[in-house]
N, C-alpha and C. Protein backbone atom coordinates (compact mmCIF):
# COMPACT_ATOMS: atom_id res chain seq x y z
N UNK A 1 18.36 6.86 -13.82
CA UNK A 1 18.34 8.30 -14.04
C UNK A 1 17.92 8.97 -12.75
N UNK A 2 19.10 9.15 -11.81
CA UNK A 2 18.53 9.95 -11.05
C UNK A 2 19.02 11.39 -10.64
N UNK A 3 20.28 11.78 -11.88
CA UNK A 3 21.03 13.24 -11.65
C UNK A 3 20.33 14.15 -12.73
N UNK A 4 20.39 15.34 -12.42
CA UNK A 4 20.25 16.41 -13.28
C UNK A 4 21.33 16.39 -14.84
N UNK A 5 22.30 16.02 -14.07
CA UNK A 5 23.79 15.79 -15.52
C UNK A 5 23.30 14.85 -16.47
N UNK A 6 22.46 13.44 -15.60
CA UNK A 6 22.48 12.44 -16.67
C UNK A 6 21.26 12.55 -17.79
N UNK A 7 20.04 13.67 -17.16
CA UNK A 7 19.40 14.02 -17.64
C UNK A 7 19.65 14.84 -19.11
N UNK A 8 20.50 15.77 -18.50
CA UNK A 8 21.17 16.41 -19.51
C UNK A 8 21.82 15.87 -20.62
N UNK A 9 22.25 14.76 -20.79
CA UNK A 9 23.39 13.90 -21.35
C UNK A 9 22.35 13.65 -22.44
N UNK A 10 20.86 13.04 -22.16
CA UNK A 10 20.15 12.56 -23.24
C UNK A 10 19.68 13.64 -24.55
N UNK A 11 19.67 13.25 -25.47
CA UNK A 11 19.15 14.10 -26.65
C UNK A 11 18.07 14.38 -26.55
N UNK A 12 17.43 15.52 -26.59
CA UNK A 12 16.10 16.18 -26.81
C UNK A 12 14.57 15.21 -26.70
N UNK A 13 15.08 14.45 -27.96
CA UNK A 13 14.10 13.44 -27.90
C UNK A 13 14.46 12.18 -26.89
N UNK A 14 15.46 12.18 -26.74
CA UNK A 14 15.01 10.84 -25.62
C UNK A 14 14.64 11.56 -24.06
N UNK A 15 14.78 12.62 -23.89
CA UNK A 15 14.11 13.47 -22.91
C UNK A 15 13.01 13.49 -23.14
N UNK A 16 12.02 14.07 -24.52
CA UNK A 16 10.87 13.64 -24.44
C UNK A 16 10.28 12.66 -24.28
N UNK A 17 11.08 11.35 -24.59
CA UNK A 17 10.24 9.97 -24.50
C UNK A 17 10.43 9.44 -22.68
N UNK A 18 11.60 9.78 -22.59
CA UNK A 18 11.50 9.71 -21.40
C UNK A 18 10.42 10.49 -20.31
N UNK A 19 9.99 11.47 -20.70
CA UNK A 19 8.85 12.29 -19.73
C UNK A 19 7.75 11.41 -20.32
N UNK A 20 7.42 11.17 -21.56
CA UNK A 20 6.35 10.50 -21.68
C UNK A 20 6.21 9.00 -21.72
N UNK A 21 7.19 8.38 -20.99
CA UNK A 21 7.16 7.02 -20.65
C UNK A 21 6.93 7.26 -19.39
N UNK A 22 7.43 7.73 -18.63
CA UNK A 22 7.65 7.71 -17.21
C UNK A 22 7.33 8.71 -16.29
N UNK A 23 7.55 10.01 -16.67
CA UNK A 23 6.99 11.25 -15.97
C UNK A 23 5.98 10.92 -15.41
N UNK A 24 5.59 12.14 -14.78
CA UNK A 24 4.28 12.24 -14.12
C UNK A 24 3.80 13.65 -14.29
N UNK A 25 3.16 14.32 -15.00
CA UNK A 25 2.57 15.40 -15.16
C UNK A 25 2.06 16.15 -14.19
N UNK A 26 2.23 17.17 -13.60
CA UNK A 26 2.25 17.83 -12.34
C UNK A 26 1.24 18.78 -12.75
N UNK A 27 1.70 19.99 -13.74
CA UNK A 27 1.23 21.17 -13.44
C UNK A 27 1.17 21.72 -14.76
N UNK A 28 0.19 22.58 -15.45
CA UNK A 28 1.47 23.65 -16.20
C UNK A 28 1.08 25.18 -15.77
N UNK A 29 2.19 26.12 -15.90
CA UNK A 29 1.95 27.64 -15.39
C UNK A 29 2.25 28.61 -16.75
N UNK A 30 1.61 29.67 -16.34
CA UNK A 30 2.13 30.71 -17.41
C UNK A 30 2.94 31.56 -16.15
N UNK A 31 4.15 32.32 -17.30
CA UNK A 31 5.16 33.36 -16.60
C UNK A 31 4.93 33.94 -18.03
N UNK A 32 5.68 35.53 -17.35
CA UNK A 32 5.57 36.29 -19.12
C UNK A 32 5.21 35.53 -20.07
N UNK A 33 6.16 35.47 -21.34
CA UNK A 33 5.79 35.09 -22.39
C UNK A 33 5.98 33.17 -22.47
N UNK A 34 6.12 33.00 -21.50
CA UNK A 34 6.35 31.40 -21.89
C UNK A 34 4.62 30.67 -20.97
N UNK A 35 4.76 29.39 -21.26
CA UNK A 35 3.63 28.04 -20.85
C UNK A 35 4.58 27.49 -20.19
N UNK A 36 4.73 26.96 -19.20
CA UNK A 36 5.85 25.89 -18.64
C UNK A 36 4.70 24.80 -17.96
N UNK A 37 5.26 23.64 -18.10
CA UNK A 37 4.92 22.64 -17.98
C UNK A 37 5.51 21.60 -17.18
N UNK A 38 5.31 21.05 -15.79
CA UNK A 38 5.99 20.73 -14.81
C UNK A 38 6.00 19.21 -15.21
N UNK A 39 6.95 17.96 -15.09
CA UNK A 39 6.86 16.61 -14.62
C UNK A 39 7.79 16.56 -13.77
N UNK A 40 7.66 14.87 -13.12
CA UNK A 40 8.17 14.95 -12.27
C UNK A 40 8.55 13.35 -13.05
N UNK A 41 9.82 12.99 -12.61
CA UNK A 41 11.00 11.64 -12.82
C UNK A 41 11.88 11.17 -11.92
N UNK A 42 11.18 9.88 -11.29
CA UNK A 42 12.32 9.38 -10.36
C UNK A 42 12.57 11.04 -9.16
N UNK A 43 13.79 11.51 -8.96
CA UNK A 43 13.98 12.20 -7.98
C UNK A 43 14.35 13.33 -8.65
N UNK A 44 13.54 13.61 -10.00
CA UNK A 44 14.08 14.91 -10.69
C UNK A 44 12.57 16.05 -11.03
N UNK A 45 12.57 16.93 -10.98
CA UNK A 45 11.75 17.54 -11.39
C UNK A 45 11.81 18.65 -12.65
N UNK A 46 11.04 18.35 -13.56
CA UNK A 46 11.68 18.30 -15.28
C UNK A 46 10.50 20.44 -15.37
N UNK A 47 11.34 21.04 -16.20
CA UNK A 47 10.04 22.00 -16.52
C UNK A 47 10.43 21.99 -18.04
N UNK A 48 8.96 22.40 -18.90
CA UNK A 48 9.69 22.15 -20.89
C UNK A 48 9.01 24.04 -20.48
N UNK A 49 9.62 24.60 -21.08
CA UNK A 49 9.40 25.63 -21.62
C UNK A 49 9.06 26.32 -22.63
N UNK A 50 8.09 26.64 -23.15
CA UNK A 50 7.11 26.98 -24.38
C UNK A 50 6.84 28.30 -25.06
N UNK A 51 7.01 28.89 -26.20
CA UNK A 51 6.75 30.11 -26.33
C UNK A 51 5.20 30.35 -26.22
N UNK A 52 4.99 31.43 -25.55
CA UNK A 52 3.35 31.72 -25.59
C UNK A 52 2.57 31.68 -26.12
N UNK A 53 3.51 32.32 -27.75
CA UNK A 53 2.07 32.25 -29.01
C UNK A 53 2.49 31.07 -29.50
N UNK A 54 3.67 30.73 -29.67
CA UNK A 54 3.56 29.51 -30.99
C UNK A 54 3.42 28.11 -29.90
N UNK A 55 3.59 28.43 -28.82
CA UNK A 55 3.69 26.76 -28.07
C UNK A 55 5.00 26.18 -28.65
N UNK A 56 6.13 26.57 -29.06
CA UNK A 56 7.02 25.74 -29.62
C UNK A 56 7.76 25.98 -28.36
N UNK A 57 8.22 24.65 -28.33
CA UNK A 57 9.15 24.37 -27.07
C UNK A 57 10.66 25.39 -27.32
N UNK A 58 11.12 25.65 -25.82
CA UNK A 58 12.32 27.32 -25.72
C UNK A 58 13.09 26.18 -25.30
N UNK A 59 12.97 25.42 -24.34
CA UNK A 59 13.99 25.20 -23.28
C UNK A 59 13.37 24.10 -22.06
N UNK A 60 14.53 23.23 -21.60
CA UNK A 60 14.02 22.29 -21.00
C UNK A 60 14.97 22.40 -19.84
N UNK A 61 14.48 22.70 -18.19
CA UNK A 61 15.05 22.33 -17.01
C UNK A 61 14.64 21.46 -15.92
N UNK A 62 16.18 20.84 -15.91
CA UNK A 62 15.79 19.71 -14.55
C UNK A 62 16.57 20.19 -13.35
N UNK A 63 15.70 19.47 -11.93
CA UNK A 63 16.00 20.00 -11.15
C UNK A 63 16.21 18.77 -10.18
N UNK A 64 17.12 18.71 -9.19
CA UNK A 64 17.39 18.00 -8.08
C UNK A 64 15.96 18.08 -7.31
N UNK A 65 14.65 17.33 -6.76
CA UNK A 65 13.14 17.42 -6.29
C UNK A 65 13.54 18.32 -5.03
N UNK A 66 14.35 17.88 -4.32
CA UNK A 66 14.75 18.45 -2.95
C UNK A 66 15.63 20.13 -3.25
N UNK A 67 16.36 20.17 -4.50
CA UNK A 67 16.65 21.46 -4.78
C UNK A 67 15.67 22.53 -5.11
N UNK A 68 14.52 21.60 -6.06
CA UNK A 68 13.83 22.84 -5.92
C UNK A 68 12.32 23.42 -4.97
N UNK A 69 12.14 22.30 -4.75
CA UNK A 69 11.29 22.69 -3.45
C UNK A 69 12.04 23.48 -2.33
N UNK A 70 13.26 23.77 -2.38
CA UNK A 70 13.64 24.36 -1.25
C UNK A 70 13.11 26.38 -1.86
N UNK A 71 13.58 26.25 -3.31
CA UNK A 71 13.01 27.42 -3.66
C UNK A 71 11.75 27.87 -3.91
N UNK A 72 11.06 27.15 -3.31
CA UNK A 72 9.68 27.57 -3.18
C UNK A 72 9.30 28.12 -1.80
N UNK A 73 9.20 28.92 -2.27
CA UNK A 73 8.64 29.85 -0.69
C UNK A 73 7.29 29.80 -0.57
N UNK A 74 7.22 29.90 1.17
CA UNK A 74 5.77 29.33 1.64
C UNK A 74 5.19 30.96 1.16
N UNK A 75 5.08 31.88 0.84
CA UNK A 75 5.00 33.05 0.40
C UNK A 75 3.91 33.23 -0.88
N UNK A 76 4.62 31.68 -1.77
CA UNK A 76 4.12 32.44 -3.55
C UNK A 76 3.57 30.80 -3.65
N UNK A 77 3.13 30.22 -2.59
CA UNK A 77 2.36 28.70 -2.62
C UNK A 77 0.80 29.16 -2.07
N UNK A 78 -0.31 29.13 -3.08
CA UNK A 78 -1.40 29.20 -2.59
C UNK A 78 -2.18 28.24 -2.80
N UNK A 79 -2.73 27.19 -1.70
CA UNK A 79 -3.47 25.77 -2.79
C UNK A 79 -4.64 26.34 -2.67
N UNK A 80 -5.80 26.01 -3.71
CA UNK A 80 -6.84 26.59 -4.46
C UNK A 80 -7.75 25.67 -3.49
N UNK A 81 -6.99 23.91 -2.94
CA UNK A 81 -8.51 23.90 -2.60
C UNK A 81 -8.52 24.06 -1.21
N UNK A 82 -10.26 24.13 -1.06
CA UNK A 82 -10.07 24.41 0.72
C UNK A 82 -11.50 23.81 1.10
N UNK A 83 -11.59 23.32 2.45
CA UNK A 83 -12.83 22.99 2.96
C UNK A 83 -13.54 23.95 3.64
N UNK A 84 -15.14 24.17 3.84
CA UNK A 84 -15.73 25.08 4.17
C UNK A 84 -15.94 23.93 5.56
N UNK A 85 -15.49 25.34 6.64
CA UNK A 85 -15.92 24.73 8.06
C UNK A 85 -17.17 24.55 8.40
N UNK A 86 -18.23 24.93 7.88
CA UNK A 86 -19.40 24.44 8.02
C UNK A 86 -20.04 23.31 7.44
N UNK A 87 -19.48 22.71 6.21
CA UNK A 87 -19.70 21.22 5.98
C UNK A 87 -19.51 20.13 7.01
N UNK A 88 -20.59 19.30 6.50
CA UNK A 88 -20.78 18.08 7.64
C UNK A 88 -20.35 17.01 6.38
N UNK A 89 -19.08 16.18 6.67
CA UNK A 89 -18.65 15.13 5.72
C UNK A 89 -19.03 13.76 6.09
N UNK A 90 -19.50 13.74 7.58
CA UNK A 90 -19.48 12.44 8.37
C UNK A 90 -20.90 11.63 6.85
N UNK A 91 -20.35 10.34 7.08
CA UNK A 91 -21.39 9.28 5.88
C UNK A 91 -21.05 9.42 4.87
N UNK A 92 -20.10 10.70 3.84
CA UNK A 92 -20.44 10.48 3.09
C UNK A 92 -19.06 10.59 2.44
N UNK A 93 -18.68 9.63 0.77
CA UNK A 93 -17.45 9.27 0.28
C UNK A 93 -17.00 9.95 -0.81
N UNK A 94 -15.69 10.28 -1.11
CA UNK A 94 -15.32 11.28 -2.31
C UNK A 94 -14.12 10.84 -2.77
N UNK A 95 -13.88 10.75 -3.67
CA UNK A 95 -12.81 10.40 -4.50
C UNK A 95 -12.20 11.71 -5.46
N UNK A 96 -10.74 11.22 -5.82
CA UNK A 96 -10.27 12.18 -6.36
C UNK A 96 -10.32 11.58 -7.82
């Protein structure tokens, strides 16, 4: 499975079993009224789409990884974490 088509081809549920065999859970975001929920498969990047109040799944899109990172603009990417330049890290160990 590595096209958007063949993705498409599977039934609902074997799309779900497939994200939850194999996916990798990325993210989830709110937009208006939906929850979207990011994985990632092999070279595809999956979003399920959710209604706001009921959480019942709207809609499911996959994406070519390299298609849609291209639509991400360095613009609307803010990463949350950041190091303070005045920390001293030397000695000491952190894990994620």
């Amino acid at each position: 499975m590595s096209t958007c088509s063949s993705f498409y081809r599977l039934a609902y549920a074997e799309q779900a079993d497939l994200l939850l065999k194999k996916g990798t859970f990325i993210q989830t975001r709110r937009e208006s009224n939906f929850i979207i929920d990011l994985y990632e498969v092999q070279d595809l990047l999956i979003e399920i789409f959710y209604h706001k109040e009921t959480e019942e799944p709207v809609s499911v899109t996959a994406y070519n990884t390299n298609e849609k990172l291209k639509t991400l603009q360095k613009g609307n990417l803010s990463p949350r974490l950041r190091v303070k330049s005045n920390t001293n890290f030397s000695g000491t160990s952190f894990a994620a």
